[in-house]
Protein backbone atom coordinates (compact mmCIF):
# COMPACT_ATOMS: atom_id res chain seq x y z
CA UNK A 1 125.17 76.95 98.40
CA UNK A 2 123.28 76.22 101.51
CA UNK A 3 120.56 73.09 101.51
CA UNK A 4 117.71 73.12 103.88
CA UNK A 5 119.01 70.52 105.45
CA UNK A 6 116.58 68.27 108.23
CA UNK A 7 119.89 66.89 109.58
CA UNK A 8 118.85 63.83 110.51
CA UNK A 9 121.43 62.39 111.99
CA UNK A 10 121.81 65.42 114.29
CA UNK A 11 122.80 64.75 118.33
CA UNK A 12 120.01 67.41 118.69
CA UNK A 13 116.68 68.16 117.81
CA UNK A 14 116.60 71.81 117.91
CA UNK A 15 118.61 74.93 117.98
CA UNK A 16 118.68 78.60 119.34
CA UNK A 17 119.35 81.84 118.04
CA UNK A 18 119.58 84.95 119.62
CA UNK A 19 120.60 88.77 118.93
CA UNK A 20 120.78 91.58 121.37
CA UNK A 21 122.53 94.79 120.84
CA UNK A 22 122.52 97.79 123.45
CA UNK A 23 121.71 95.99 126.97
CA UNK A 24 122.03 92.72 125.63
CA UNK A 25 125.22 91.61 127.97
CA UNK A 26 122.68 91.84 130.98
CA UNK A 27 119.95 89.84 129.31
CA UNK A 28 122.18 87.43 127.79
CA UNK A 29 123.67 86.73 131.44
CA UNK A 30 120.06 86.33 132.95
CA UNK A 31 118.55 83.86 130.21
CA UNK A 32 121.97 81.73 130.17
CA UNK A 33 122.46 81.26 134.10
CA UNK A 34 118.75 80.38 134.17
CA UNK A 35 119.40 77.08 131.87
CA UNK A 36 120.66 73.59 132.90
CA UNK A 37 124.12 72.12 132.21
CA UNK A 38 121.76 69.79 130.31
CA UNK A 39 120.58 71.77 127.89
CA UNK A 40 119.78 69.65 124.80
CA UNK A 41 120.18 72.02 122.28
CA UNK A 42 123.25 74.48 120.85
CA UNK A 43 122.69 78.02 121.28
CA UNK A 44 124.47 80.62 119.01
CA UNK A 45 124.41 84.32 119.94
CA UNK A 46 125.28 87.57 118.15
CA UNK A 47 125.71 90.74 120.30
CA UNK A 48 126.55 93.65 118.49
CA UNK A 49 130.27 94.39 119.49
CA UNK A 50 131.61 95.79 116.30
CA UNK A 51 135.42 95.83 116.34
CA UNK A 52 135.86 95.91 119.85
CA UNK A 53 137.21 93.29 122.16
CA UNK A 54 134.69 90.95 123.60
CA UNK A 55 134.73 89.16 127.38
CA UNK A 56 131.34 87.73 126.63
CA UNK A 57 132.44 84.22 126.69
CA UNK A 58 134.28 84.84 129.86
CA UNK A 59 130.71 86.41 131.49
CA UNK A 60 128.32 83.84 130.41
CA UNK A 61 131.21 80.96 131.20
CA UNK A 62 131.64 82.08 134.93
CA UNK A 63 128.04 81.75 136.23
CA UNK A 64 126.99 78.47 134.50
CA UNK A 65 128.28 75.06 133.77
CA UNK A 66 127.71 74.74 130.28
CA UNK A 67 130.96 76.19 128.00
CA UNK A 68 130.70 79.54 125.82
CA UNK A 69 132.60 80.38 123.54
CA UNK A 70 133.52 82.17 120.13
CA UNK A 71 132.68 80.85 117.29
CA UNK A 72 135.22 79.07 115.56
CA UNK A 73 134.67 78.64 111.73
CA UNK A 74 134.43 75.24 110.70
CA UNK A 75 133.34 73.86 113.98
CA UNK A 76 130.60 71.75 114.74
CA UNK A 77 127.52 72.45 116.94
CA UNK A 78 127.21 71.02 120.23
CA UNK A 79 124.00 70.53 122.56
CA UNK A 80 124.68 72.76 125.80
CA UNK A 81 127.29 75.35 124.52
CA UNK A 82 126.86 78.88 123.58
CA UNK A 83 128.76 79.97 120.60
CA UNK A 84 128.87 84.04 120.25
CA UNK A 85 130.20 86.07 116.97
CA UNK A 86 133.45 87.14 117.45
CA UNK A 87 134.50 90.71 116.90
CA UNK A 88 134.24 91.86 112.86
CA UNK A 89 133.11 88.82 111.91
CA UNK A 90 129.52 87.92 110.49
CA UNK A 91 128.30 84.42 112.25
CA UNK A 92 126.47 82.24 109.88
CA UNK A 93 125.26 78.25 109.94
CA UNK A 94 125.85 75.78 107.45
CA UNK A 95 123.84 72.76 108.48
CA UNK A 96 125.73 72.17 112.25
CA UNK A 97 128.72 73.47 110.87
CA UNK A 98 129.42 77.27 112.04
CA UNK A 99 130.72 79.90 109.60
CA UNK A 100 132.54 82.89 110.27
CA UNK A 101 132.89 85.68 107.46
CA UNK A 102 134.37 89.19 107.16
CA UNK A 103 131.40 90.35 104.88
CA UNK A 104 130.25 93.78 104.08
CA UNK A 105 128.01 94.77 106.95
CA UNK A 106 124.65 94.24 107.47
CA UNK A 107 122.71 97.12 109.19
CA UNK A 108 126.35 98.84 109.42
CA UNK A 109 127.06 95.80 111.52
CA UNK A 110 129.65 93.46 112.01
CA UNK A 111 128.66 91.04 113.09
CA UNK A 112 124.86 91.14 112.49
CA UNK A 113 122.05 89.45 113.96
CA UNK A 114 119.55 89.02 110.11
CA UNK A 115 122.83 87.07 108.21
CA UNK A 116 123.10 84.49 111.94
CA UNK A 117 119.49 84.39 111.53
CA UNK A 118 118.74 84.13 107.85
CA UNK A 119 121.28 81.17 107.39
CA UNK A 120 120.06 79.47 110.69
CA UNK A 121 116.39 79.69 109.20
CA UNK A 122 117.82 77.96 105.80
CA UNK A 123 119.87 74.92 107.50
CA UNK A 124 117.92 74.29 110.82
CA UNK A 125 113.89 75.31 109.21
CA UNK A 126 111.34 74.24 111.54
CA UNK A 127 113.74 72.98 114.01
CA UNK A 128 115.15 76.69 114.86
CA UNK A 129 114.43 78.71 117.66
CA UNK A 130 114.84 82.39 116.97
CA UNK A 131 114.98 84.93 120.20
CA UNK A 132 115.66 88.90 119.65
CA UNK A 133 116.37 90.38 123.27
CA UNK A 134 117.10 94.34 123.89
CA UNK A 135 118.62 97.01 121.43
CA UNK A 136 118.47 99.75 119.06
CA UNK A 137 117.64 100.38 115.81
CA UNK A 138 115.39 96.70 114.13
CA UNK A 139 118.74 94.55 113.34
CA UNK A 140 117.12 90.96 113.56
CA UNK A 141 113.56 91.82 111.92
CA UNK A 142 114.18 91.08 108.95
CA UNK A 143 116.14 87.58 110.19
CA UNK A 144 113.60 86.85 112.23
CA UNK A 145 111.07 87.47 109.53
CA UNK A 146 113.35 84.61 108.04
CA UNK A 147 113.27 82.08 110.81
CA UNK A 148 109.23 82.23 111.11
CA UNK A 149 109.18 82.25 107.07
CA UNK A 150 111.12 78.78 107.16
CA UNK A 151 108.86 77.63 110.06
CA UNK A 152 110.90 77.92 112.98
CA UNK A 153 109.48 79.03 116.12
CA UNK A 154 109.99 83.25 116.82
CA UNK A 155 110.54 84.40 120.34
CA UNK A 156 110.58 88.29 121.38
CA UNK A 157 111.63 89.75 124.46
CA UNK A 158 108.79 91.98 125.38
CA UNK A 159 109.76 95.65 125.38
CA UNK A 160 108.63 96.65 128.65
CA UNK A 161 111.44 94.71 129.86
CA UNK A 162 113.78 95.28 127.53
CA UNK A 163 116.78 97.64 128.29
CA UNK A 164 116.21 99.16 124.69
CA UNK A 165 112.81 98.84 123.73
CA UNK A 166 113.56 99.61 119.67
CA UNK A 167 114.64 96.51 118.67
CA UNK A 168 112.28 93.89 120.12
CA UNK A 169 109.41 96.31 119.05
CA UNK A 170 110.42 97.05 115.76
CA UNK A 171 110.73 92.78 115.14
CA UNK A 172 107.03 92.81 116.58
CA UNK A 173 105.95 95.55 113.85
CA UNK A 174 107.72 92.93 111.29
CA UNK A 175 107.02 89.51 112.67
CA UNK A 176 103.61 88.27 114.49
CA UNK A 177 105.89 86.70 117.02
CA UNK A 178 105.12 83.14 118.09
CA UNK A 179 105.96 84.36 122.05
CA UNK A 180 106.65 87.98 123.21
CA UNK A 181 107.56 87.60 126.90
CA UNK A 182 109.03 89.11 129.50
CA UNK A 183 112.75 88.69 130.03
CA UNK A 184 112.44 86.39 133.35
CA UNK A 185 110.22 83.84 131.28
CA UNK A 186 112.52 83.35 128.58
CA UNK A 187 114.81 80.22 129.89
CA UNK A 188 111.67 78.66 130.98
CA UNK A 189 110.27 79.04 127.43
CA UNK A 190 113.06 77.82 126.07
CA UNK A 191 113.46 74.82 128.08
CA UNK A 192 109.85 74.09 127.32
CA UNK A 193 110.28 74.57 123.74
CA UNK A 194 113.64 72.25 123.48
CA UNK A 195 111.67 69.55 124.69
CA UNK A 196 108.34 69.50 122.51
CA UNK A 197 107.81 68.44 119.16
CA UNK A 198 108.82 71.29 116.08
CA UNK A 199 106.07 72.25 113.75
CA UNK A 200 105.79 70.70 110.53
CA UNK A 201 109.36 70.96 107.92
CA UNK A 202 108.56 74.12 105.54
CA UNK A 203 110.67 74.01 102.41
CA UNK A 204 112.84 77.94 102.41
CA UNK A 205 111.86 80.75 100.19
CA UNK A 206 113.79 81.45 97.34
CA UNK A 207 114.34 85.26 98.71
CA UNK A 208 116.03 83.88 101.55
CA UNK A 209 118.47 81.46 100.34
CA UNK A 210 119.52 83.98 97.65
CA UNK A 211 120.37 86.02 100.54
CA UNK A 212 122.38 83.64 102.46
CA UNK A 213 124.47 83.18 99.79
CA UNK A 214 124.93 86.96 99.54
CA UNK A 215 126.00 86.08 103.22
CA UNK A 216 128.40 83.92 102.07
CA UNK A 217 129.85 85.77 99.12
CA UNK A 218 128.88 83.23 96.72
CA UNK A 219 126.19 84.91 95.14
CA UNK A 220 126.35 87.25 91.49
CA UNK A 221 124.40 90.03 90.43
CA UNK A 222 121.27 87.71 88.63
CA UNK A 223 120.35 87.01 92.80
CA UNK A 224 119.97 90.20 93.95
CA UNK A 225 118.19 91.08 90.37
CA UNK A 226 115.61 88.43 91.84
CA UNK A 227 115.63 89.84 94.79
CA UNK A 228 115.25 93.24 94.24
CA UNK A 229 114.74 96.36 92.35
CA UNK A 230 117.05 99.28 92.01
CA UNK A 231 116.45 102.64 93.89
CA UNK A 232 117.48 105.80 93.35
CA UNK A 233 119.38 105.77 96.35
CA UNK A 234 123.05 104.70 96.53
CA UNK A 235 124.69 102.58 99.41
CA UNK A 236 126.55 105.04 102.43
CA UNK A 237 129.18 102.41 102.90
CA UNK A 238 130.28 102.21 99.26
CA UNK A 239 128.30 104.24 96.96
CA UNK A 240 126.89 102.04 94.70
CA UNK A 241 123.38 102.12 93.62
CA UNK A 242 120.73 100.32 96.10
CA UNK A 243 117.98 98.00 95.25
CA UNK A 244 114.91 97.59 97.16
CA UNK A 245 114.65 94.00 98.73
CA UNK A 246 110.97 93.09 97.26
CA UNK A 247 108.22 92.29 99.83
CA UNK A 248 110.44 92.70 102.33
CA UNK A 249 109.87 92.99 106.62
CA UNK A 250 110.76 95.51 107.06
CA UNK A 251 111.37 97.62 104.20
CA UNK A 252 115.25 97.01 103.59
CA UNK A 253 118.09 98.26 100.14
CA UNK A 254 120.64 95.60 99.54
CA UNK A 255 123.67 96.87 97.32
CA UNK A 256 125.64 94.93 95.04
CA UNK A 257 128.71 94.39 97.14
CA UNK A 258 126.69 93.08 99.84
CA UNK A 259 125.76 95.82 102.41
CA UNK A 260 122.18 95.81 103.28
CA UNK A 261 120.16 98.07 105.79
CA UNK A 262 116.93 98.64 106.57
CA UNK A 263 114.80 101.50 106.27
CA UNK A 264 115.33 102.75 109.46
CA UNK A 265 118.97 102.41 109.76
CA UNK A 266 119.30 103.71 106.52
CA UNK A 267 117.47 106.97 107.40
CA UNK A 268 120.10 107.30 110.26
CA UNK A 269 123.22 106.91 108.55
CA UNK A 270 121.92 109.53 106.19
CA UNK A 271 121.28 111.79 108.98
CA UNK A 272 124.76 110.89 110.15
CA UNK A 273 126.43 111.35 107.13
CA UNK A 274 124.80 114.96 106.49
CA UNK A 275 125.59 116.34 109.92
CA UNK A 276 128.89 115.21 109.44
CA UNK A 277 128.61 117.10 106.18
CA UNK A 278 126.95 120.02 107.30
CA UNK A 279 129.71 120.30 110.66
CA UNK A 280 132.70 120.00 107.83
CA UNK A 281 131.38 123.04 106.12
CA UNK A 282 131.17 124.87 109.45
CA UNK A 283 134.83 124.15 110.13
CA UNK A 284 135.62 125.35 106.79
CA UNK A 285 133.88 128.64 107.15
CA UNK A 286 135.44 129.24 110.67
CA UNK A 287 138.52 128.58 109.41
CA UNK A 288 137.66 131.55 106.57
CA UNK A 289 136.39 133.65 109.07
CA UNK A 290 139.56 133.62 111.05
CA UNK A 291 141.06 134.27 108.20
CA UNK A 292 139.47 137.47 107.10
CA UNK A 293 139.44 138.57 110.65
CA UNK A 294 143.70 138.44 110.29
CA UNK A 295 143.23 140.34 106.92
CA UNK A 296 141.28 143.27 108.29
CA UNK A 297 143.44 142.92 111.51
CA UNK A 298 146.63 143.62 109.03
CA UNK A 299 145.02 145.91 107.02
CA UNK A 300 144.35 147.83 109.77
CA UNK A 301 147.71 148.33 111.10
CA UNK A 302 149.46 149.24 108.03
CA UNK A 303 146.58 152.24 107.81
CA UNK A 304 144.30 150.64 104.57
CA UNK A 305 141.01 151.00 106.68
CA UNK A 306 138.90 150.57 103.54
CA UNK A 307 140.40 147.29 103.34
CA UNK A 308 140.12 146.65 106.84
CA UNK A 309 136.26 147.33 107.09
CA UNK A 310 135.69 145.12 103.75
CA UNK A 311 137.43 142.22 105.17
CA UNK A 312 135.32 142.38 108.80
CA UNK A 313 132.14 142.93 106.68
CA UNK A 314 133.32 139.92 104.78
CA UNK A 315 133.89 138.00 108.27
CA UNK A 316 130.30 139.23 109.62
CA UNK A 317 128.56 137.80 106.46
CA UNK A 318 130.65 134.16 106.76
CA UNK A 319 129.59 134.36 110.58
CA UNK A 320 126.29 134.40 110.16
CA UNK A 321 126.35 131.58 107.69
CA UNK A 322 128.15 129.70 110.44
CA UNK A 323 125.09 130.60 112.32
CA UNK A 324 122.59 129.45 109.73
CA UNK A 325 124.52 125.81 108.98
CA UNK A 326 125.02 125.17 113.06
CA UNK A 327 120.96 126.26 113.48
CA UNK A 328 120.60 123.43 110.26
CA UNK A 329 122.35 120.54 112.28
CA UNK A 330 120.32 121.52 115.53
CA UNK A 331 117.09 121.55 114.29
CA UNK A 332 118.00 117.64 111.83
CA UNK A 333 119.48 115.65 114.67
CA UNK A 334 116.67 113.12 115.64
CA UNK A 335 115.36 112.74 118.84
CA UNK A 336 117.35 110.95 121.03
CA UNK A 337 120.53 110.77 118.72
CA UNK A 338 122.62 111.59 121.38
CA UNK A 339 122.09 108.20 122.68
């Protein structure tokens, strides 16, 4: 289980987190080329990537002296280098030791800013530095919720810079940031920041070490019973029953297997999950309509018109259901899901 650890005995005093999803490569290139090759502190990065293959390394190691590279489990931090999540895998922080896990997804994420941030908060306290830069959706609240909770210092891009707006806004509505500033200012702030004095050790909540060891798979089903209270909704990604994460920010369901979302990314893989629903049972009644169009068609040519006008009446009434379940997916698709 993880220890708040004030690893003294550190070659660094502090350490960075950041998460960025949609827009994040271009802010992640501007903060990085903006710091030193002397950087005295580690900075480890999660930008959502999902399964896909990632270059980031390659982009942020071209344009500054300082080495980035994915995270390799089991290795130590080091003051100056960027370590970024690789694809499908959930980067966590055991003291200065990094930890790579193929978890059940956080925010349908993998890998996911809150578990980078959560265990950062645990291991680093007071001493961590927690930045959430452009995206969708509010991944990295509820981590960053974590990081000020354990006393580290909270950073926020501000959202009238931000590529995406939704993320950095919806970690203002949970978090009273300690800095929200625009994009340009964040190196300097950093720099700044890597250089002063932390505030004052504060020991982790219980809620939030419980949770990292979710993170890490170690945990049974007493911690999320302290953690939370069951719903009466079950989980999208493997249909057990969700519990409510108590006095939570933002308002987030953890299952017991491990996935967690929050309300808001919840909502939309609902809405995802109907209209995939709801365009299934159009296929199916197409499919019947062509059907019964073929019937009457037969019918017709071997002189049973009876049968031939009960099957195309049959076909006009499954037609216009097509017409009321396609007018159903219009009118529930959220603003801006297309995006």
């Amino acid at each position: 289980m993880f220890l708040h650890n004030p690893l003294m005995n550190s070659r660094f005093d502090r350490v960075i987190v950041i998460g960025a999803s949609a827009g994040g490569i271009g802010a992640l290139l501007e903060i990085t080329k903006a710091l030193p090759p002397s950087f005295p502190a580690p900075i480890c990065i999660v930008q959502h990537i999902g399964r896909n293959r990632s270059v980031l390394p390659n982009l942020l190691s071209y344009q500054r002296a300082n080495q980035a590279v994915h995270a390799i489990d089991g290795e130590r931090l080091s003051a100056g280098k960027l370590y970024i999540a690789p694809p499908d895998r959930h980067l966590l922080l055991d003291g200065d030791r990094l930890v790579l896990t193929h978890g059940p997804k956080e925010n349908h994420a993998r890998p996911a800013i809150d578990p980078l941030f959560r265990s950062a908060a645990v291991s680093w306290g007071s001493r961590l530095i927690g930045v959430i830069l452009t995206g969708q959706l509010d991944d990295g609240s509820a981590g960053l919720a974590a990081v000020q909770d354990c006393g580290g210092t909270t950073i926020v891009e501000d959202p009238g810079t931000a590529a995406q707006p939704e993320m950095p806004a919806s970690a203002l509505a949970a978090v009273r940031a300690d800095f929200c500033v625009p994009l340009p200012e964040i190196a300097p702030l950093l720099l700044r920041l890597v250089g002063s004095m932390p505030p004052p050790p504060r020991e982790a909540p219980d809620s939030v070490r419980r949770e990292v060891s979710i993170n890490r798979g170690e945990a049974g089903v007493e911690d999320l019973k302290a953690i939370a209270t069951p719903s009466l909704l079950t989980c999208p990604d493997c249909g057990g029953t969700l519990s409510e994460v108590l006095e939570s920010r933002p308002l987030r369901f953890r299952c017991h297997t491990g996935h967690a979302f929050t309300l808001r990314t919840l909502e939309r893989r609902q809405t995802d999950d109907a209209e995939h629903a709801l365009w299934n049972g159009v296929r199916a009644l197409t499919e019947r309509e062509l059907l019964l169009r073929r019937a009457a068609a037969v019918a017709q040519a071997t002189g049973d018109a009876a049968q031939s006008a009960a099957a195309a009446a049959q076909a006009d009434r499954v037609r216009e259901q097509i017409r009321t379940l396609e007018g159903i997916v219009e009118a529930a698709a959220p603003a801006g899901a297309a995006a």
